[in-house]
Protein backbone atom coordinates (compact mmCIF):
# COMPACT_ATOMS: atom_id res chain seq x y z
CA UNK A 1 -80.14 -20.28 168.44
CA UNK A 2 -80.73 -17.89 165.74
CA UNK A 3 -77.71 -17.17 163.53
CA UNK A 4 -76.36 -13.52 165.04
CA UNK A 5 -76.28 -11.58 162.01
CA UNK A 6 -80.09 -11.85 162.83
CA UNK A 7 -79.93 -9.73 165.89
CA UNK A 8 -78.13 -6.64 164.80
CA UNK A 9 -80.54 -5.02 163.24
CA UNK A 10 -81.91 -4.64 166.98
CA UNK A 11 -80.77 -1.43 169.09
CA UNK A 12 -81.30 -1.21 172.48
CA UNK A 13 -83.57 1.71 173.29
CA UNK A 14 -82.95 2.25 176.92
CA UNK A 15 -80.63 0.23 179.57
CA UNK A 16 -81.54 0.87 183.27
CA UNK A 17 -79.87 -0.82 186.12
CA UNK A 18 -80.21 -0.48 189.85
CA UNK A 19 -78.81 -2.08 192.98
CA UNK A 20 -79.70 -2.33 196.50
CA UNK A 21 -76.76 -3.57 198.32
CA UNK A 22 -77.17 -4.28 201.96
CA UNK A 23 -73.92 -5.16 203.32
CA UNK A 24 -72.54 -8.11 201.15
CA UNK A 25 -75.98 -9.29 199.54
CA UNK A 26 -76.65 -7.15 196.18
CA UNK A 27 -80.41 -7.06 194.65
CA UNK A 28 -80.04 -5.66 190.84
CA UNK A 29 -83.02 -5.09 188.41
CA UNK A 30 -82.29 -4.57 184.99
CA UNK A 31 -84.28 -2.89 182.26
CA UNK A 32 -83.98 -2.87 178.89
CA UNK A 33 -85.98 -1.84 175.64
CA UNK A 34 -85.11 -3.18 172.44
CA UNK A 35 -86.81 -1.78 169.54
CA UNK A 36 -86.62 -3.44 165.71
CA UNK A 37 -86.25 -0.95 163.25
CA UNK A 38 -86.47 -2.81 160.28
CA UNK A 39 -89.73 -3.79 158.02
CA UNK A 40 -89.75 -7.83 158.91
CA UNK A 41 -89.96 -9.81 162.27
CA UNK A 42 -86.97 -10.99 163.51
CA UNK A 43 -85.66 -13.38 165.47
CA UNK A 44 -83.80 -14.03 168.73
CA UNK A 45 -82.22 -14.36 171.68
CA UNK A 46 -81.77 -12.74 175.22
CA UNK A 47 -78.24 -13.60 176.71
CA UNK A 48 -77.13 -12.55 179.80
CA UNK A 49 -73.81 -13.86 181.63
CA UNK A 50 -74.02 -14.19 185.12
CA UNK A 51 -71.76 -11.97 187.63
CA UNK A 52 -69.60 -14.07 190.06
CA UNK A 53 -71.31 -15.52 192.33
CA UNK A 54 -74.87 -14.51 191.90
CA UNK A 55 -77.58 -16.89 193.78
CA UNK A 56 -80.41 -17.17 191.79
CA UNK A 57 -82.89 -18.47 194.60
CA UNK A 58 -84.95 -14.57 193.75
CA UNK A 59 -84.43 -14.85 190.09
CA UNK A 60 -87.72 -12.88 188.44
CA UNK A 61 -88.06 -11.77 184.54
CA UNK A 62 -90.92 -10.31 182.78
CA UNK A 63 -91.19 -9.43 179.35
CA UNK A 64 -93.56 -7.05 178.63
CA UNK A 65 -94.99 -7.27 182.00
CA UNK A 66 -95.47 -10.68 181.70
CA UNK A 67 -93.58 -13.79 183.38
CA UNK A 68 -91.05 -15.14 181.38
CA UNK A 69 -89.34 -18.18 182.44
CA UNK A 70 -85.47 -17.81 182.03
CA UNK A 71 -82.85 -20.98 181.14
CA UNK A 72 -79.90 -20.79 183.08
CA UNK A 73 -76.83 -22.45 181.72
CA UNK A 74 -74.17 -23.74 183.57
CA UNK A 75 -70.25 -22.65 182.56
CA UNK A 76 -69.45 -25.71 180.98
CA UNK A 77 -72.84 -25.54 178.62
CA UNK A 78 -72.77 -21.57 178.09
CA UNK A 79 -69.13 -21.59 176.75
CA UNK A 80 -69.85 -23.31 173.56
CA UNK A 81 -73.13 -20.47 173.13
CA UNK A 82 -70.05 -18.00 173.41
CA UNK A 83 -67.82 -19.80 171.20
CA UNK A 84 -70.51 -19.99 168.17
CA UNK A 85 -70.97 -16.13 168.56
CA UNK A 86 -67.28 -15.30 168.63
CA UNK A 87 -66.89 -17.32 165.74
CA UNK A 88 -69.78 -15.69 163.71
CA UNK A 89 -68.86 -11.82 165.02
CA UNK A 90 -65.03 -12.97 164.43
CA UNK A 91 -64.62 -10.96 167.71
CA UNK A 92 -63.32 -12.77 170.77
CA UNK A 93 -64.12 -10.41 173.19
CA UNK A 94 -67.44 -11.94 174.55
CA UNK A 95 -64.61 -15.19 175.58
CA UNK A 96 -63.69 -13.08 178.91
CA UNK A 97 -67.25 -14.16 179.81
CA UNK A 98 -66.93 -18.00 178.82
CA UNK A 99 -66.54 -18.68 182.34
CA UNK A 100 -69.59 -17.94 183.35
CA UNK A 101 -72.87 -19.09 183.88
CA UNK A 102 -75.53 -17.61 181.41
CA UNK A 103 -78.80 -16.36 181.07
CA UNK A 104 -81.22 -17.45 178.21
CA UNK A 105 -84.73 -16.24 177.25
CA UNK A 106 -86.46 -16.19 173.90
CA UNK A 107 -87.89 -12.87 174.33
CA UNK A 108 -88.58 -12.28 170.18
CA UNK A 109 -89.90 -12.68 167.61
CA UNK A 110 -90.55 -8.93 167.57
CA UNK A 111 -92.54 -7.42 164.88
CA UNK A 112 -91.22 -4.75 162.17
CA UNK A 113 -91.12 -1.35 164.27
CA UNK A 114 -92.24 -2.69 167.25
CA UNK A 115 -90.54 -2.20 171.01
CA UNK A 116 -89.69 -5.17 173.72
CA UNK A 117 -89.34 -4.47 177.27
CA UNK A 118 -87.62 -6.79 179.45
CA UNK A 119 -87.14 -6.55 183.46
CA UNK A 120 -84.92 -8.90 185.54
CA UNK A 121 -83.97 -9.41 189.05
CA UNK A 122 -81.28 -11.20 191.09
CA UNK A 123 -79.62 -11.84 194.07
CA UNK A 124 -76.29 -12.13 194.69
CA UNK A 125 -73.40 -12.28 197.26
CA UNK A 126 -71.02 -10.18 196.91
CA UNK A 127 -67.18 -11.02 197.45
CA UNK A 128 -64.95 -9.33 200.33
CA UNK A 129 -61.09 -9.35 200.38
CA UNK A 130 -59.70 -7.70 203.59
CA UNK A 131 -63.22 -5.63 204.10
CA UNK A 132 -63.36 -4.13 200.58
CA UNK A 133 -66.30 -5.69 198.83
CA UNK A 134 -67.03 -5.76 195.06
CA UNK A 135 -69.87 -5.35 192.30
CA UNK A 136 -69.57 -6.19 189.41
CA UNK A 137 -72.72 -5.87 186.06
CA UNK A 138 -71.79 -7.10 182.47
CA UNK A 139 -71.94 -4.11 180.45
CA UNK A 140 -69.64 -5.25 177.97
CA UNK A 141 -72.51 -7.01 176.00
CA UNK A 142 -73.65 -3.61 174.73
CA UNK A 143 -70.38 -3.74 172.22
CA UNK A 144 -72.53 -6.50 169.90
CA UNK A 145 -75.45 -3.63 169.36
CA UNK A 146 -76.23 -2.95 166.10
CA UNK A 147 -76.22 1.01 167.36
CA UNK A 148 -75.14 2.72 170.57
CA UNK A 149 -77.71 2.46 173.97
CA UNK A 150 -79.56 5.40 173.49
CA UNK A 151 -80.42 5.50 177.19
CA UNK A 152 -77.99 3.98 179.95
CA UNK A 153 -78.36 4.77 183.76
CA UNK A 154 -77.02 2.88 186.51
CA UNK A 155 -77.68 3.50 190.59
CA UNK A 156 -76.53 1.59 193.65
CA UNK A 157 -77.75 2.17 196.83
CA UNK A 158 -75.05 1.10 199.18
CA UNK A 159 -76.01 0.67 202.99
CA UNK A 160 -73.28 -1.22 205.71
CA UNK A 161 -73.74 -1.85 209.34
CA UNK A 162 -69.36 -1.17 208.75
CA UNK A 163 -68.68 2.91 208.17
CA UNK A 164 -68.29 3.28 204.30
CA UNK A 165 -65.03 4.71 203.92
CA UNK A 166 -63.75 4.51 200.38
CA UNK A 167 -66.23 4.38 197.39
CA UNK A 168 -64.73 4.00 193.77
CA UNK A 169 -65.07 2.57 190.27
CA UNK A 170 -62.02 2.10 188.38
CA UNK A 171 -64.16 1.07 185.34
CA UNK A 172 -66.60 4.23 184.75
CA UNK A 173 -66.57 7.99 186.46
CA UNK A 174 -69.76 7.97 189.02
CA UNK A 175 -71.30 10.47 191.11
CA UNK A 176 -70.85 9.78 194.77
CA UNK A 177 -73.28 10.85 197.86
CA UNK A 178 -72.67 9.87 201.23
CA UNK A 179 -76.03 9.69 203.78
CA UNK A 180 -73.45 10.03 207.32
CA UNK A 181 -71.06 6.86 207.49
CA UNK A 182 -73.25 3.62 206.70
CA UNK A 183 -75.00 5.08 203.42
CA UNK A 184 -74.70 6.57 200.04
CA UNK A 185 -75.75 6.33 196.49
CA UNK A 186 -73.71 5.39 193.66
CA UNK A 187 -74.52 6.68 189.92
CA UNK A 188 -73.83 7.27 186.09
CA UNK A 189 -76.08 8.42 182.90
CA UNK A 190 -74.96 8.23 179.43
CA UNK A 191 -76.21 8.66 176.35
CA UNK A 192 -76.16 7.09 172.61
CA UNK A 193 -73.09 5.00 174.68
CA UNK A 194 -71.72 1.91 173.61
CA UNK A 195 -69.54 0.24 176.73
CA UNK A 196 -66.84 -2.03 176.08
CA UNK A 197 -66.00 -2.65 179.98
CA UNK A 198 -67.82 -4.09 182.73
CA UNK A 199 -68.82 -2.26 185.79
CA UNK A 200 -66.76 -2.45 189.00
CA UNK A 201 -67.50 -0.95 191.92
CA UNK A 202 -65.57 -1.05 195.16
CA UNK A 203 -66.24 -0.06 198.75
């Protein structure tokens, strides 16, 4: 893995996110630009930690609009990946994921001035504790960009055979819009953001 100091230079031009949850099973495609600003190639890495228990059995990524095949690293393998960056950003946030399976894709080089799009798709089951079931995206990633996400926007489509009754995020402020009892649509923009907490999402 390329040394870290090599990615900064990168900013993140756009970050788009959106979920189709039917009951407890979650769909989420992620997009993301990254654009190098700089006058030489550089090199790197795409890291992703894994939510809680995401199944990966619909796992798709394209870079570019092309297939890209995606390494997935169990716990036990991704925590030293974590470590190393910790160590070289001195910053030991990024160890509240070390836990967790993670994503990895050589998605550069990318050329001086030159834009990378990435798309991603998985599945996952969502947990339930007494009827209230959680989502939950890594957004605290975006802290390690060189610059703040230009572009972020996230949306959920919620749908439950059970009435929806309460709908909150204790992590971000969302708009909320209910479709009668079993439907609604969950949502946030921001711009030149830089998170430093995940998403959560109750309901």
């Amino acid at each position: 893995m390329p040394p870290i100091h090599a990615l900064a230079p990168i900013e993140i031009a756009y970050h788009k996110v959106t979920a189709r949850v039917a009951d407890q099973v979650a769909i989420t495609t992620i997009e993301q630009e990254f654009y190098n600003p700089n006058a030489s190639r550089l090199e790197g890495t795409f890291l992703l930690p894994v939510p809680r228990g995401a199944q990966l059995n619909k796992f798709t990524m394209e870079i570019d609009g092309k297939k890209a095949e995606a390494e997935l690293l169990a716990a036990d393998k991704a925590r030293g990946i974590y470590e190393d960056i910790v160590r070289s950003m001195r910053d030991p946030a990024l160890l509240e994921y070390a836990g967790r399976d993670l994503f990895k894709v050589r998605i550069f080089p990318i050329e001086p001035h030159e834009k990378k799009r990435i798309t991603l798709s998985y599945q996952q089951l969502l947990t339930a504790d007494s009827g209230l079931v959680a989502y939950e995206y890594p957004l605290g990633t975006e802290k390690f960009s060189a610059a703040p996400v230009k572009s972020f926007s996230m949306k959920l489509e919620l749908e439950s055979k059970r009435a929806l009754k309460s709908i909150y995020s204790p992590s971000h402020t969302v708009e909320i819009k209910r479709y009668g009892g079993h439907k609604a649509t969950v949502g946030f923009e921001a711009r030149d953001a830089r998170s430093d907490a995940d998403f959560r999402l109750y309901f």
